[in-house]
Every structure is written in structure tokens, then in C-alpha cells.
PDB file of N, CA and C in Angstrom:
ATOM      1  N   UNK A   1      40.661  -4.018  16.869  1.00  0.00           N
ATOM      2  CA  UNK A   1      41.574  -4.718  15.997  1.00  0.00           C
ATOM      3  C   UNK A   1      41.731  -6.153  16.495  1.00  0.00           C
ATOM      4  N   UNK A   2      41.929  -6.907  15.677  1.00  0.00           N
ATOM      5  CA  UNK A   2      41.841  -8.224  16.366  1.00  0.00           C
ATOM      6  C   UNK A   2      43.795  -9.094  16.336  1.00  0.00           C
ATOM      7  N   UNK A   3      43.367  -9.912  17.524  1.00  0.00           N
ATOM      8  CA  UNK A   3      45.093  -9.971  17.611  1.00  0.00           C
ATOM      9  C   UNK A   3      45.372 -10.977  16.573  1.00  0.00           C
ATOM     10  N   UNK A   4      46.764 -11.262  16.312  1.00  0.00           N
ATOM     11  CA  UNK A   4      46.969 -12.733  15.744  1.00  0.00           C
ATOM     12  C   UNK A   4      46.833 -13.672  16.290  1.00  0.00           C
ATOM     13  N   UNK A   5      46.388 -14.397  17.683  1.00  0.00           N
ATOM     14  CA  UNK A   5      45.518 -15.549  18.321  1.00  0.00           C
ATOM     15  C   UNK A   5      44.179 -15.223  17.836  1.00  0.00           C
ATOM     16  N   UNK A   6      43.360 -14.159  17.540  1.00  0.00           N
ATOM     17  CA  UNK A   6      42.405 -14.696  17.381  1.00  0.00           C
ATOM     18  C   UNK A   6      42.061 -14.907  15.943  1.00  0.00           C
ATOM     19  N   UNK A   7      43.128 -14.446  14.771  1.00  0.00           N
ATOM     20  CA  UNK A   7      42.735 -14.815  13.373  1.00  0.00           C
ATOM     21  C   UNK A   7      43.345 -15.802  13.221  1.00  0.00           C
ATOM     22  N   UNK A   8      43.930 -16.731  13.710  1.00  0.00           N
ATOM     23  CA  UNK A   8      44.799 -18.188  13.804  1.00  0.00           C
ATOM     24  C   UNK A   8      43.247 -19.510  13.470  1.00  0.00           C
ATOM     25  N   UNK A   9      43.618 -19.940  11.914  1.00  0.00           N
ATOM     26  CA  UNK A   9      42.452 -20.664  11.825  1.00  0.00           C
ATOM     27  C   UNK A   9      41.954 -21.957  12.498  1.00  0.00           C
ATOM     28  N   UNK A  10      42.700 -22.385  13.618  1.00  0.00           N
ATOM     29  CA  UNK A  10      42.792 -22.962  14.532  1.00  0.00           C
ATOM     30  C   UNK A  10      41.487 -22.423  15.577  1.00  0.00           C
ATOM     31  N   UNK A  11      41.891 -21.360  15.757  1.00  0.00           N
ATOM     32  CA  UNK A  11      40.843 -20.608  16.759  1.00  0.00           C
ATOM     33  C   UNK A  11      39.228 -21.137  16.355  1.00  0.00           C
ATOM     34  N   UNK A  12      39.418 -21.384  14.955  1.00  0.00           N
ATOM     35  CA  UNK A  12      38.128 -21.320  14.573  1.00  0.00           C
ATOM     36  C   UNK A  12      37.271 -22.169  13.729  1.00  0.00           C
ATOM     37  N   UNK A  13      38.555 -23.812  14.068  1.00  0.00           N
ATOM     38  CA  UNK A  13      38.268 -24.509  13.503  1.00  0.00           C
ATOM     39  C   UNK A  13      36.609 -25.632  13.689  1.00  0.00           C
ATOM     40  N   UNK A  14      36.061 -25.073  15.085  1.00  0.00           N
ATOM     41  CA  UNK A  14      35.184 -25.966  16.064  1.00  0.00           C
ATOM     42  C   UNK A  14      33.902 -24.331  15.633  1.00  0.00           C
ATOM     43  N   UNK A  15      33.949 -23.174  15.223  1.00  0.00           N
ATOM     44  CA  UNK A  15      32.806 -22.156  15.118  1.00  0.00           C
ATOM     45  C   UNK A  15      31.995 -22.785  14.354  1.00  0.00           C
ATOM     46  N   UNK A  16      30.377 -22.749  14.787  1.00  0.00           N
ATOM     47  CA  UNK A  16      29.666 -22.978  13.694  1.00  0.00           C
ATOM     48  C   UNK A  16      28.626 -22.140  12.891  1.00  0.00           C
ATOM     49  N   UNK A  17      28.849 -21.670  11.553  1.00  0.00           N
ATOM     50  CA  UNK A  17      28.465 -20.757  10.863  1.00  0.00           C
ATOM     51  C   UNK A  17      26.321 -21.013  10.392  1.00  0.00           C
ATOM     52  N   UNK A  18      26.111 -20.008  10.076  1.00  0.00           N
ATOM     53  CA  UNK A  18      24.753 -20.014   9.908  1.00  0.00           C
ATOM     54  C   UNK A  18      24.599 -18.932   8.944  1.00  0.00           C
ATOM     55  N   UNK A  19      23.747 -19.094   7.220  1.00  0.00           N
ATOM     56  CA  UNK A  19      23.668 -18.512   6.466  1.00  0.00           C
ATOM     57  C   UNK A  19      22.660 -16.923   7.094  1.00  0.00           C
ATOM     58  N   UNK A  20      23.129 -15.572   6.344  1.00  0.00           N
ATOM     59  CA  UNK A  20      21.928 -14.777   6.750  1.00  0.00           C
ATOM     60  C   UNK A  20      21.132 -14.823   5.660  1.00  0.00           C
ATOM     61  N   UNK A  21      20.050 -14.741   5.549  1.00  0.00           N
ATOM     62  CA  UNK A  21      18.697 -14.451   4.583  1.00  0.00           C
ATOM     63  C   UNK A  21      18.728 -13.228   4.359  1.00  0.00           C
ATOM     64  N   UNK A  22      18.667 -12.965   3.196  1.00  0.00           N
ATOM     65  CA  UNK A  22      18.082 -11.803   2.641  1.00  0.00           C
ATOM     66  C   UNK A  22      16.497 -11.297   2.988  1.00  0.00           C
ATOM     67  N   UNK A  23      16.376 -10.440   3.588  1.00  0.00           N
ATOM     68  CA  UNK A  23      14.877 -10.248   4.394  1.00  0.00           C
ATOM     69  C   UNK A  23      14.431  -8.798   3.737  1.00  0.00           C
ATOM     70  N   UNK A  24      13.543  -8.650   2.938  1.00  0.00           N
ATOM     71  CA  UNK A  24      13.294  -7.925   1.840  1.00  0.00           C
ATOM     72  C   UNK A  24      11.809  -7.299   1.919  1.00  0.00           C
ATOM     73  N   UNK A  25      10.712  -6.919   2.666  1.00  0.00           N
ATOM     74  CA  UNK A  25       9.540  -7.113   2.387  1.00  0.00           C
ATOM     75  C   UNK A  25       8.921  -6.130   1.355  1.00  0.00           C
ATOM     76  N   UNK A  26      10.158  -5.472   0.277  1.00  0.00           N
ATOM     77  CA  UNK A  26       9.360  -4.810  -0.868  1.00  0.00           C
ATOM     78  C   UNK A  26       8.855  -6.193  -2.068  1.00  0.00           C
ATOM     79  N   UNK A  27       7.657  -5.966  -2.287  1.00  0.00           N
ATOM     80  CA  UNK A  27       7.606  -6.943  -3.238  1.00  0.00           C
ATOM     81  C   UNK A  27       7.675  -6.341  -4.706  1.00  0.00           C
ATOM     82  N   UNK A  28       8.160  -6.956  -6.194  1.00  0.00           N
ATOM     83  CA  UNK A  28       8.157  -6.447  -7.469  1.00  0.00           C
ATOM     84  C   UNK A  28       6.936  -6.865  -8.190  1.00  0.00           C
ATOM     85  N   UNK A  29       6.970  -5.355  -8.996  1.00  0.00           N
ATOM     86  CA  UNK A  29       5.538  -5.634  -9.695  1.00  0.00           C
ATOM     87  C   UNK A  29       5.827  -6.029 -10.913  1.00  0.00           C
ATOM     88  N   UNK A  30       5.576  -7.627 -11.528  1.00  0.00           N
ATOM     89  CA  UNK A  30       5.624  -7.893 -12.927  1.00  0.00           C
ATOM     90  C   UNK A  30       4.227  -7.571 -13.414  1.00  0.00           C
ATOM     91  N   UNK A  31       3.774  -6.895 -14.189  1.00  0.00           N
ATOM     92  CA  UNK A  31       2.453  -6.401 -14.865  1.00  0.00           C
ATOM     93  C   UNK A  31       2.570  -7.053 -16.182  1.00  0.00           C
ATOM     94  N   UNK A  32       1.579  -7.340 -16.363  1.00  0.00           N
ATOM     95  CA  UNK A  32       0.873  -7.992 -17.754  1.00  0.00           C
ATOM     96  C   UNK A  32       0.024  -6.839 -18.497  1.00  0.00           C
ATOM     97  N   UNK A  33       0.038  -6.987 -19.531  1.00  0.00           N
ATOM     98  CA  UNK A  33      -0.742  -6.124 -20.657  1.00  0.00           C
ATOM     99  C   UNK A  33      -2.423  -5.438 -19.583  1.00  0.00           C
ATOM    100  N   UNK A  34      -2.310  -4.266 -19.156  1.00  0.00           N
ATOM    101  CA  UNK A  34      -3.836  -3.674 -18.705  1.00  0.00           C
ATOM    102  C   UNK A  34      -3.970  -3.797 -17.145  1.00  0.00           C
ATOM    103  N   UNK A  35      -2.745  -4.494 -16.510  1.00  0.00           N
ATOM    104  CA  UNK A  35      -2.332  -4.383 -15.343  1.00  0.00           C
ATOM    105  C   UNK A  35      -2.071  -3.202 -14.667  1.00  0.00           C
ATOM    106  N   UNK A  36      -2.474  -2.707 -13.404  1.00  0.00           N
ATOM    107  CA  UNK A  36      -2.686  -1.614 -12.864  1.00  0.00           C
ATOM    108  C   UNK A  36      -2.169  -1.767 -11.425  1.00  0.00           C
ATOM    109  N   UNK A  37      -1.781  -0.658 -10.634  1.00  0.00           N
ATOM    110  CA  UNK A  37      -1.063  -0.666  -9.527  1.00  0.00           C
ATOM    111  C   UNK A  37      -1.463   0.652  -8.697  1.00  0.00           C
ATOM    112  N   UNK A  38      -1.798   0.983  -7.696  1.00  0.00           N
ATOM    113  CA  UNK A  38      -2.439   2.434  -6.974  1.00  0.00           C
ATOM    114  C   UNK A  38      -1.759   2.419  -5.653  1.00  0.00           C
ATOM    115  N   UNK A  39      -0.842   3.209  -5.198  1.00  0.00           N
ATOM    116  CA  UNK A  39      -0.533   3.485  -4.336  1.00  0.00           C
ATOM    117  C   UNK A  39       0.437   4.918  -4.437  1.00  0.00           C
ATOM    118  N   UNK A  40       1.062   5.102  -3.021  1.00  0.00           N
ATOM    119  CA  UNK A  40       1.785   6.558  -3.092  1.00  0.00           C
ATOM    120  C   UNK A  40       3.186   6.116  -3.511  1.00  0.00           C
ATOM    121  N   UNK A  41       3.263   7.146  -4.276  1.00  0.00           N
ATOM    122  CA  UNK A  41       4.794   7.391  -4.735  1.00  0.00           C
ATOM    123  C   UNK A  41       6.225   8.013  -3.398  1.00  0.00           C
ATOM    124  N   UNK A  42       6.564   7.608  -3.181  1.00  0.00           N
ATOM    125  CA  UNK A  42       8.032   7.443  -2.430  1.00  0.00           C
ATOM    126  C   UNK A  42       8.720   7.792  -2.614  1.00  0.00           C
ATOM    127  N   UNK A  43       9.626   6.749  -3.918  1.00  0.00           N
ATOM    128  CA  UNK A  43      10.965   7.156  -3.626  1.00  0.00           C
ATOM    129  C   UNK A  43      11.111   6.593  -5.260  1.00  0.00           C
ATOM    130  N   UNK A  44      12.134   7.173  -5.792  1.00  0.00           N
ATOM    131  CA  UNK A  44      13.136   6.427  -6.834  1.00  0.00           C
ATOM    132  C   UNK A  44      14.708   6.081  -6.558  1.00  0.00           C
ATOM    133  N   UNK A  45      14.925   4.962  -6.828  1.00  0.00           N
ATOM    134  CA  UNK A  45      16.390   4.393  -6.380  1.00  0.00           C
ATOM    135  C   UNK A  45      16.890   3.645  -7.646  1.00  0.00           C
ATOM    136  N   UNK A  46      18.139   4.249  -7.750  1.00  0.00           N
ATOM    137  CA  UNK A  46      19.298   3.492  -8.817  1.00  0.00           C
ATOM    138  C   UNK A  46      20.047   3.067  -8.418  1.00  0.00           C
ATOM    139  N   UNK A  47      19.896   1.778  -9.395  1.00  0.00           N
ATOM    140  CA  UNK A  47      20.675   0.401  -9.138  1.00  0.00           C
ATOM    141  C   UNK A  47      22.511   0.712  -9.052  1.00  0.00           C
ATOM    142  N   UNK A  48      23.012  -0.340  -7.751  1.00  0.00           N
ATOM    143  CA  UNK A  48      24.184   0.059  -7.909  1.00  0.00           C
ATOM    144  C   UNK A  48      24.988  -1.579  -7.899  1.00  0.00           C
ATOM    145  N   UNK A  49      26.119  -1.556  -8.223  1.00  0.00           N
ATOM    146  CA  UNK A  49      26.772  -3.298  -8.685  1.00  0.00           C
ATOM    147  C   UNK A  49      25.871  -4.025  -9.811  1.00  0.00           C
ATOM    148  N   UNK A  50      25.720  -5.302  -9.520  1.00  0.00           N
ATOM    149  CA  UNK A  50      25.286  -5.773 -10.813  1.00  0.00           C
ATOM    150  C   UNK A  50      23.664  -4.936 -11.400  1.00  0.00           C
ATOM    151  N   UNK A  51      22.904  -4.225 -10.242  1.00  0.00           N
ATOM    152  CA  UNK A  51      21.733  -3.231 -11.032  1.00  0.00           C
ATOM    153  C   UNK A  51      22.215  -2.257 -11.412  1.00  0.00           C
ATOM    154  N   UNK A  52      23.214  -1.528 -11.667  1.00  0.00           N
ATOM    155  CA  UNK A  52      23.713  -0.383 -12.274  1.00  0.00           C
ATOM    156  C   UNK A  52      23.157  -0.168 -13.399  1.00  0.00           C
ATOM    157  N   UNK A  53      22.705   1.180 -13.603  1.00  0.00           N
ATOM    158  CA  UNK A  53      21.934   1.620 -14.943  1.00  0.00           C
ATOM    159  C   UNK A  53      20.377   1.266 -14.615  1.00  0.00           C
ATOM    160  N   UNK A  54      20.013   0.324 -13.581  1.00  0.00           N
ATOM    161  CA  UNK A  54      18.206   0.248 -13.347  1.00  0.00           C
ATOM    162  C   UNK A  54      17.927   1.216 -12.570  1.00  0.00           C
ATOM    163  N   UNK A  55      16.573   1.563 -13.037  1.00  0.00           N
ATOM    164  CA  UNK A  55      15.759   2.576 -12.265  1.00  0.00           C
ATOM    165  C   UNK A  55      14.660   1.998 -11.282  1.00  0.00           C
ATOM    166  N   UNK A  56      14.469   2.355 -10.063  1.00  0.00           N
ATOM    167  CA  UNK A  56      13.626   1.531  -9.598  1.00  0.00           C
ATOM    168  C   UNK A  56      12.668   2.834  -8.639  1.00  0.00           C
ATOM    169  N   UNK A  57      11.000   2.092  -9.110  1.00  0.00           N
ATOM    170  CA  UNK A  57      10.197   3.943  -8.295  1.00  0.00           C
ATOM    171  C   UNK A  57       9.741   2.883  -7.303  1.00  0.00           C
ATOM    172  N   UNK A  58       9.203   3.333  -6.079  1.00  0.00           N
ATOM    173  CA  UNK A  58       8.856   2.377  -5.314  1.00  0.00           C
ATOM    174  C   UNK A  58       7.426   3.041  -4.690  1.00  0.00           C
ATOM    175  N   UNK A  59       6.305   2.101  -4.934  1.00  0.00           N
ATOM    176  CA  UNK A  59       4.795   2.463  -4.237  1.00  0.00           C
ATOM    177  C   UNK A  59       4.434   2.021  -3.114  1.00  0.00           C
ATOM    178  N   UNK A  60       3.825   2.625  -2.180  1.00  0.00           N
ATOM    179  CA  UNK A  60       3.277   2.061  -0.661  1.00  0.00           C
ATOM    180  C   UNK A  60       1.995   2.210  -1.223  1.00  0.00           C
ATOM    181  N   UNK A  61       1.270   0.255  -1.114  1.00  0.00           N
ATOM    182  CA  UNK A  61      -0.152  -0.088  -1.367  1.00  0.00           C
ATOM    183  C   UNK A  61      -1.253   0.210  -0.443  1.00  0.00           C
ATOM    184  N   UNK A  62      -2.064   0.318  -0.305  1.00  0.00           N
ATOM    185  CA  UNK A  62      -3.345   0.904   0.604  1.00  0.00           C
ATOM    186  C   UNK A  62      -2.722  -0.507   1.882  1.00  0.00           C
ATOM    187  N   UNK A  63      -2.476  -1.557   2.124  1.00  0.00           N
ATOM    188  CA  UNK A  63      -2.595  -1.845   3.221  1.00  0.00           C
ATOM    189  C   UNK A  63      -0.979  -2.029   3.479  1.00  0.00           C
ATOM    190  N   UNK A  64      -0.606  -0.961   3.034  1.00  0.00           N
ATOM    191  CA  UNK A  64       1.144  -0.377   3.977  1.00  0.00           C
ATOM    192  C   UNK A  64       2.478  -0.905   3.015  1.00  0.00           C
ATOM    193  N   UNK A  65       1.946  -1.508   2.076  1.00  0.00           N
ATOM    194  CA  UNK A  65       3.571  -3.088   1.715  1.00  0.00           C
ATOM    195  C   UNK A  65       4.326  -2.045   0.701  1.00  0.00           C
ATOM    196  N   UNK A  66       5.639  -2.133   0.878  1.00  0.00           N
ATOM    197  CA  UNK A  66       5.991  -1.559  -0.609  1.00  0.00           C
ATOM    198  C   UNK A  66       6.113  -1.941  -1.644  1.00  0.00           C
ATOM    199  N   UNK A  67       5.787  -1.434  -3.152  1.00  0.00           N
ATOM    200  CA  UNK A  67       6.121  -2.590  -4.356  1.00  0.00           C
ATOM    201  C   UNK A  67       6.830  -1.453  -5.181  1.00  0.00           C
ATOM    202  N   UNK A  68       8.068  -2.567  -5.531  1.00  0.00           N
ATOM    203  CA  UNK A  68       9.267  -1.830  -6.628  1.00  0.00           C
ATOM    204  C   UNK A  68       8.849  -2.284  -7.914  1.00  0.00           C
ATOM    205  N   UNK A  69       8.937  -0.716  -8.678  1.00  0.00           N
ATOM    206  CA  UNK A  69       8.829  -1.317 -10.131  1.00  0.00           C
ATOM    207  C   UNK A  69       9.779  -0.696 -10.743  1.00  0.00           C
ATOM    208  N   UNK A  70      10.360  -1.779 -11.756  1.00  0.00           N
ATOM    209  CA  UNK A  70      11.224  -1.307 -12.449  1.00  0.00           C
ATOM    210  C   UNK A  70      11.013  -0.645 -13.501  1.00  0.00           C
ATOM    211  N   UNK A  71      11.928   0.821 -13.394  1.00  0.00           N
ATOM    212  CA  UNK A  71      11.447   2.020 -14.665  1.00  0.00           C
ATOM    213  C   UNK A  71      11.698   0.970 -16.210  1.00  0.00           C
ATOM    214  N   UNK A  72      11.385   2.406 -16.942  1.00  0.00           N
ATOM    215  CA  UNK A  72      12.420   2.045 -17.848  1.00  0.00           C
ATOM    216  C   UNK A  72      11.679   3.758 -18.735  1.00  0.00           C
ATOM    217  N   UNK A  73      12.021   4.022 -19.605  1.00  0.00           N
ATOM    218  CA  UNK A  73      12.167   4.983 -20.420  1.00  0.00           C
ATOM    219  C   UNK A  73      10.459   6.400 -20.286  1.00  0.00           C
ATOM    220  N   UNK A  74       9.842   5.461 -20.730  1.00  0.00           N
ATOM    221  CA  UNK A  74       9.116   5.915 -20.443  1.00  0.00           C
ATOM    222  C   UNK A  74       8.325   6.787 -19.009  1.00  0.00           C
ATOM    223  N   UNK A  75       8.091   5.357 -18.157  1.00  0.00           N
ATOM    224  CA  UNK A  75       8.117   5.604 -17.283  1.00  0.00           C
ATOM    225  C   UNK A  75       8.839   6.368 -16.321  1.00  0.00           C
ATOM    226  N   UNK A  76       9.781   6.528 -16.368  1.00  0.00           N
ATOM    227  CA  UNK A  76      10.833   7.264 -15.702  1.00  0.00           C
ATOM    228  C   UNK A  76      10.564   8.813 -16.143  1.00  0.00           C
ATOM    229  N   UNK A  77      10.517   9.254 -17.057  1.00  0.00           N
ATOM    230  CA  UNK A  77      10.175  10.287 -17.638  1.00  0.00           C
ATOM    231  C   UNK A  77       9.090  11.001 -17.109  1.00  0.00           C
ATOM    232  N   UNK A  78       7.838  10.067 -17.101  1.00  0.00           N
ATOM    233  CA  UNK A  78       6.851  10.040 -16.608  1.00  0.00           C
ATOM    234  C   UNK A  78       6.443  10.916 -14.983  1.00  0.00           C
ATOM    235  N   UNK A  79       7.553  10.043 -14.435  1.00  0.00           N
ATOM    236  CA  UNK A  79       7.418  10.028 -12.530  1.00  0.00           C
ATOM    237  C   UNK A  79       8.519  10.908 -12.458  1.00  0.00           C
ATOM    238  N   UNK A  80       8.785  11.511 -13.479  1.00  0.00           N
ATOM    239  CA  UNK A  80       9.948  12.810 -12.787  1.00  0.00           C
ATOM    240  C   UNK A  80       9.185  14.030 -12.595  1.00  0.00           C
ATOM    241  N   UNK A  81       7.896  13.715 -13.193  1.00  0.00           N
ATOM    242  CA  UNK A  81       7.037  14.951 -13.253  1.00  0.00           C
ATOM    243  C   UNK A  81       6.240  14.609 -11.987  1.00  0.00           C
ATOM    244  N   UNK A  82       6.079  14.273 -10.679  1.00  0.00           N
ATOM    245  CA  UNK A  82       5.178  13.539  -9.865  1.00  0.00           C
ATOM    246  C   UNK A  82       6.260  13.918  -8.431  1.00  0.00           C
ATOM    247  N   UNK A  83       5.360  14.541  -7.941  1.00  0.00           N
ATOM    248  CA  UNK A  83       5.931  14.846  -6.080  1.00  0.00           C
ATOM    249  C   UNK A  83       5.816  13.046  -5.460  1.00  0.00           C
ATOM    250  N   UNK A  84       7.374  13.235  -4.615  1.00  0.00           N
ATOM    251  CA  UNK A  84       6.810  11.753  -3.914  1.00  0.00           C
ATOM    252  C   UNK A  84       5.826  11.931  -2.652  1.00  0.00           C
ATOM    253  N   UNK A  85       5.049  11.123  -2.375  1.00  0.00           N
ATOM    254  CA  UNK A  85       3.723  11.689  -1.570  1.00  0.00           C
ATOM    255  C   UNK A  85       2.843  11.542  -2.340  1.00  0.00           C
ATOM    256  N   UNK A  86       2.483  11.577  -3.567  1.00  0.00           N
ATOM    257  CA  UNK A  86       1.599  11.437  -4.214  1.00  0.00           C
ATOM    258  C   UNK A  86       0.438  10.296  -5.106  1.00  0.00           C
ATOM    259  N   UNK A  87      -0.238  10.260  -4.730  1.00  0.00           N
ATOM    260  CA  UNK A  87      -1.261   8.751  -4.865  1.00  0.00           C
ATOM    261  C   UNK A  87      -1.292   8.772  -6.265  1.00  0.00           C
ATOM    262  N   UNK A  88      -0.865   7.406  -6.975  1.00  0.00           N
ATOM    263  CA  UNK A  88      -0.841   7.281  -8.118  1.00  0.00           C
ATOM    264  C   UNK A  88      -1.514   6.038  -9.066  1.00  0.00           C
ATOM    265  N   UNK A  89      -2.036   6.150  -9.513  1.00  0.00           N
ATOM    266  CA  UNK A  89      -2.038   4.663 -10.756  1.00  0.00           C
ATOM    267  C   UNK A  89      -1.274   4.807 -11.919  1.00  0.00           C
ATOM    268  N   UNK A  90      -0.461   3.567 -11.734  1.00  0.00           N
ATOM    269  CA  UNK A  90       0.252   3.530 -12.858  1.00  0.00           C
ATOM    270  C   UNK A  90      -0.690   2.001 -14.106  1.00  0.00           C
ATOM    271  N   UNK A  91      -0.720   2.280 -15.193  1.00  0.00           N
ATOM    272  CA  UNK A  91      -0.982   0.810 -16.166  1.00  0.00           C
ATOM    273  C   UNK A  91      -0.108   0.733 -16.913  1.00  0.00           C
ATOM    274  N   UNK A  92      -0.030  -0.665 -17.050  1.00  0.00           N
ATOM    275  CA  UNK A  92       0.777  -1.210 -18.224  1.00  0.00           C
ATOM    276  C   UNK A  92       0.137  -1.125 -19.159  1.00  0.00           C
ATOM    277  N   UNK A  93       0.335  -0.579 -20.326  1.00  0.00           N
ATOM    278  CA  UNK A  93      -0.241  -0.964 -21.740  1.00  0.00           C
ATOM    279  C   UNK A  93       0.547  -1.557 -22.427  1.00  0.00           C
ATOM    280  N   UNK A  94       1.344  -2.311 -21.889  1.00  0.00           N
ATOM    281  CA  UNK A  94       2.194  -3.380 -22.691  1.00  0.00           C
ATOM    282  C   UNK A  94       3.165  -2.695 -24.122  1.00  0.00           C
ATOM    283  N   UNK A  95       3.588  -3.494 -24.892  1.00  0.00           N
ATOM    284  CA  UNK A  95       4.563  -3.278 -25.751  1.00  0.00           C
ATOM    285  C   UNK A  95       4.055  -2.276 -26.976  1.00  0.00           C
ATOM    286  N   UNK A  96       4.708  -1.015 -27.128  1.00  0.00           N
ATOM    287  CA  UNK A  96       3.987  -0.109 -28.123  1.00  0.00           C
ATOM    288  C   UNK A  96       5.056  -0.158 -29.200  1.00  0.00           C
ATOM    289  N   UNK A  97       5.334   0.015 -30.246  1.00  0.00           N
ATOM    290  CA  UNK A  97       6.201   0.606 -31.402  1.00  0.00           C
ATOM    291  C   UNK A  97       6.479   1.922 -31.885  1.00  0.00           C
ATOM    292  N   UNK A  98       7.685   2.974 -31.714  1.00  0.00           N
ATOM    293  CA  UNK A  98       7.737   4.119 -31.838  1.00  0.00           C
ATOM    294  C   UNK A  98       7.982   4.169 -32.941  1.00  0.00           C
ATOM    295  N   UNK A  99       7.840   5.174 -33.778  1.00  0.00           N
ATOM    296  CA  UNK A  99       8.075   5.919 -35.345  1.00  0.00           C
ATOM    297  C   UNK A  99       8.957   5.410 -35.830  1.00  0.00           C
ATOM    298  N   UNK A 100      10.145   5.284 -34.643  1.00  0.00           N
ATOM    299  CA  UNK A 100      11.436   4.694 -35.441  1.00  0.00           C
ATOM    300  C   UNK A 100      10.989   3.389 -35.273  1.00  0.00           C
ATOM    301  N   UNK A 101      10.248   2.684 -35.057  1.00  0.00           N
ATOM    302  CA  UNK A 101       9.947   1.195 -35.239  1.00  0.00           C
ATOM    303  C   UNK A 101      10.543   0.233 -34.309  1.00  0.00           C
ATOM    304  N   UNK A 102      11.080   0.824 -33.044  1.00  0.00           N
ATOM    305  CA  UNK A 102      11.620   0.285 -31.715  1.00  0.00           C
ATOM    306  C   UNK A 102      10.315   0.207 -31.124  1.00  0.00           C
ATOM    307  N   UNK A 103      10.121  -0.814 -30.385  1.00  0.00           N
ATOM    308  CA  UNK A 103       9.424  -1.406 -29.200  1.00  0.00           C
ATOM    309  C   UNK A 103       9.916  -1.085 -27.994  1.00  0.00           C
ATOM    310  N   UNK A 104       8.929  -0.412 -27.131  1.00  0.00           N
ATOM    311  CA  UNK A 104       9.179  -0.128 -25.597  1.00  0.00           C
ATOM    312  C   UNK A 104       7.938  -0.261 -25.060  1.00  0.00           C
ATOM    313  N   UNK A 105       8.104  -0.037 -23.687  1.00  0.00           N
ATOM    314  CA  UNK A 105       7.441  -0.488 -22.560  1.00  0.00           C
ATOM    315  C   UNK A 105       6.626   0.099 -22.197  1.00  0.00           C
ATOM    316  N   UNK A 106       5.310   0.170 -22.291  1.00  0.00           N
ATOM    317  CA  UNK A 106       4.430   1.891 -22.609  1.00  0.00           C
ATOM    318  C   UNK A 106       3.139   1.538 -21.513  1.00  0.00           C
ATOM    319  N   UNK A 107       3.100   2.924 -20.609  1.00  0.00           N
ATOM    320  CA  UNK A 107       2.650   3.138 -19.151  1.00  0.00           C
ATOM    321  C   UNK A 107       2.121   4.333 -19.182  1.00  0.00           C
ATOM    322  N   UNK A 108       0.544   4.007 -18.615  1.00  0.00           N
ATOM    323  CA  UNK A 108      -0.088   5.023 -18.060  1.00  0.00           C
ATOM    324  C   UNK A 108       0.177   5.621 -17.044  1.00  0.00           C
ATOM    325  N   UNK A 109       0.193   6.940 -16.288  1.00  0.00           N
ATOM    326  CA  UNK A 109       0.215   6.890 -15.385  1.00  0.00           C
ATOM    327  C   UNK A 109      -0.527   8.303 -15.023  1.00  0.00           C
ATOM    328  N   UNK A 110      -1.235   8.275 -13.604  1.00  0.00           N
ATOM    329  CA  UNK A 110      -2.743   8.977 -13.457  1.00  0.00           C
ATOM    330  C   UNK A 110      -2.630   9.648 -11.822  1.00  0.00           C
ATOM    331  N   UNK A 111      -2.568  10.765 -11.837  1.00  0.00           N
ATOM    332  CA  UNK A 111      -2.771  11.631 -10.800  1.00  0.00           C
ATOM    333  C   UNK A 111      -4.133  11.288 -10.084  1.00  0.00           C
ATOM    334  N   UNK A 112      -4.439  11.194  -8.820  1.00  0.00           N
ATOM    335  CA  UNK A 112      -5.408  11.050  -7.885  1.00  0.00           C
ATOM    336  C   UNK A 112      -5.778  12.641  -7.868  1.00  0.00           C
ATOM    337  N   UNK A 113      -7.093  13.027  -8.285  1.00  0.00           N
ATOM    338  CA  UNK A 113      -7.936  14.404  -7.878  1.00  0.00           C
ATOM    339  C   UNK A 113      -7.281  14.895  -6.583  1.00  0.00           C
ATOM    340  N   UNK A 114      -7.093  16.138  -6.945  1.00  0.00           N
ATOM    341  CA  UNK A 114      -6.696  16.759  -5.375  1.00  0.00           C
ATOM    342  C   UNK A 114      -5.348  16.440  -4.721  1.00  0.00           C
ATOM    343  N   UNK A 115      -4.415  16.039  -5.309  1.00  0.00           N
ATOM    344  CA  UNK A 115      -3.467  15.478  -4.786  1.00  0.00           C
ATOM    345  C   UNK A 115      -2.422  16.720  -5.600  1.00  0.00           C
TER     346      UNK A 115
END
């Protein structure tokens, strides 16, 4: 617990502060139309504070890095059917139109033989 000398802003008028960095080494995958991604499946994590409601699956690439991609409907659906551990390709096939005539975000995604 700290006393009242040391929360006295006096105490602390001469401290000198230093920002922390956000130190992050998952990188995000923005994919373009036929864009493709291969690595093992992990983990899925939902967003909490201002990501609340995002889905996020996360892949480890052949030389170790992780990359977060953000679900969304499809996809998510998709990777619920998928053990984490499991070597995957996912593609973008970019923007499709459903029956009801809504546009979503439409993804291949491909089991490795033997896995």
C-alpha cells in the first residue's frame, strides 16, 4: 500500500516517464481476392472492449510467426469444424452474394491429407 508521502505530487514532480510500446509479433492477414494463407490452426480468440463481437482464428506460418485473421460468418463456421493443431489453407474468394442478395466474405478453407 503506498503511504500518503509517497502519493504527494510533489514526490513526483522531478520522475521521468517513458511511453510503453505495444510489442505484438502476431501479424494480420488482409487478403485480396485468390489470396491464400497455410499454416496450423491454434487458437480462436474473441474480441473484448472496443473488439467485442470480433472473432479472431490465429495461424502459425511454416517459419514459426503467428498471423491473426479476422473471422467473420462464414469463416467462423467453417473453423469450428477443424481441431486446433491442424495444417490448413485458408483462400479468400472475395465478395460473394447470398440468395437473399447480401454480400459476405466468402473463404475456402482446405484440410492438409493426413492431418
Amino acid at each position: 500500500m503506498y503511504s500518503e508521502e509517497q502519493t504527494t505530487l510533489n514526490n513526483w514532480d522531478n520522475v521521468e516517464f517513458e511511453e510503453i510500446g505495444e510489442e505484438n509479433d502476431v501479424k494480420q492477414w488482409k487478403p485480396q481476392p485468390n489470396d491464400f494463407i497455410i499454416g496450423v490452426y491454434t487458437q480462436t480468440t474473441h474480441g473484448t472492449g472496443k473488439g467485442e463481437g470480433y472473432v479472431f482464428h490465429t495461424l502459425e506460418d511454416q517459419e514459426g510467426n503467428e498471423v491473426s485473421i479476422l473471422g467473420c460468418t462464414v469463416l467462423n463456421n467453417k473453423l469450428d469444424k477443424i481441431e486446433y493443431g491442424t495444417l490448413i489453407k485458408i483462400i479468400y474468394k472475395g465478395y460473394a452474394t447470398s440468395q437473399r442478395g447480401k454480400e459476405y466474405k466468402n473463404y475456402a478453407v482446405l484440410v492438409a491429407k493426413g492431418s
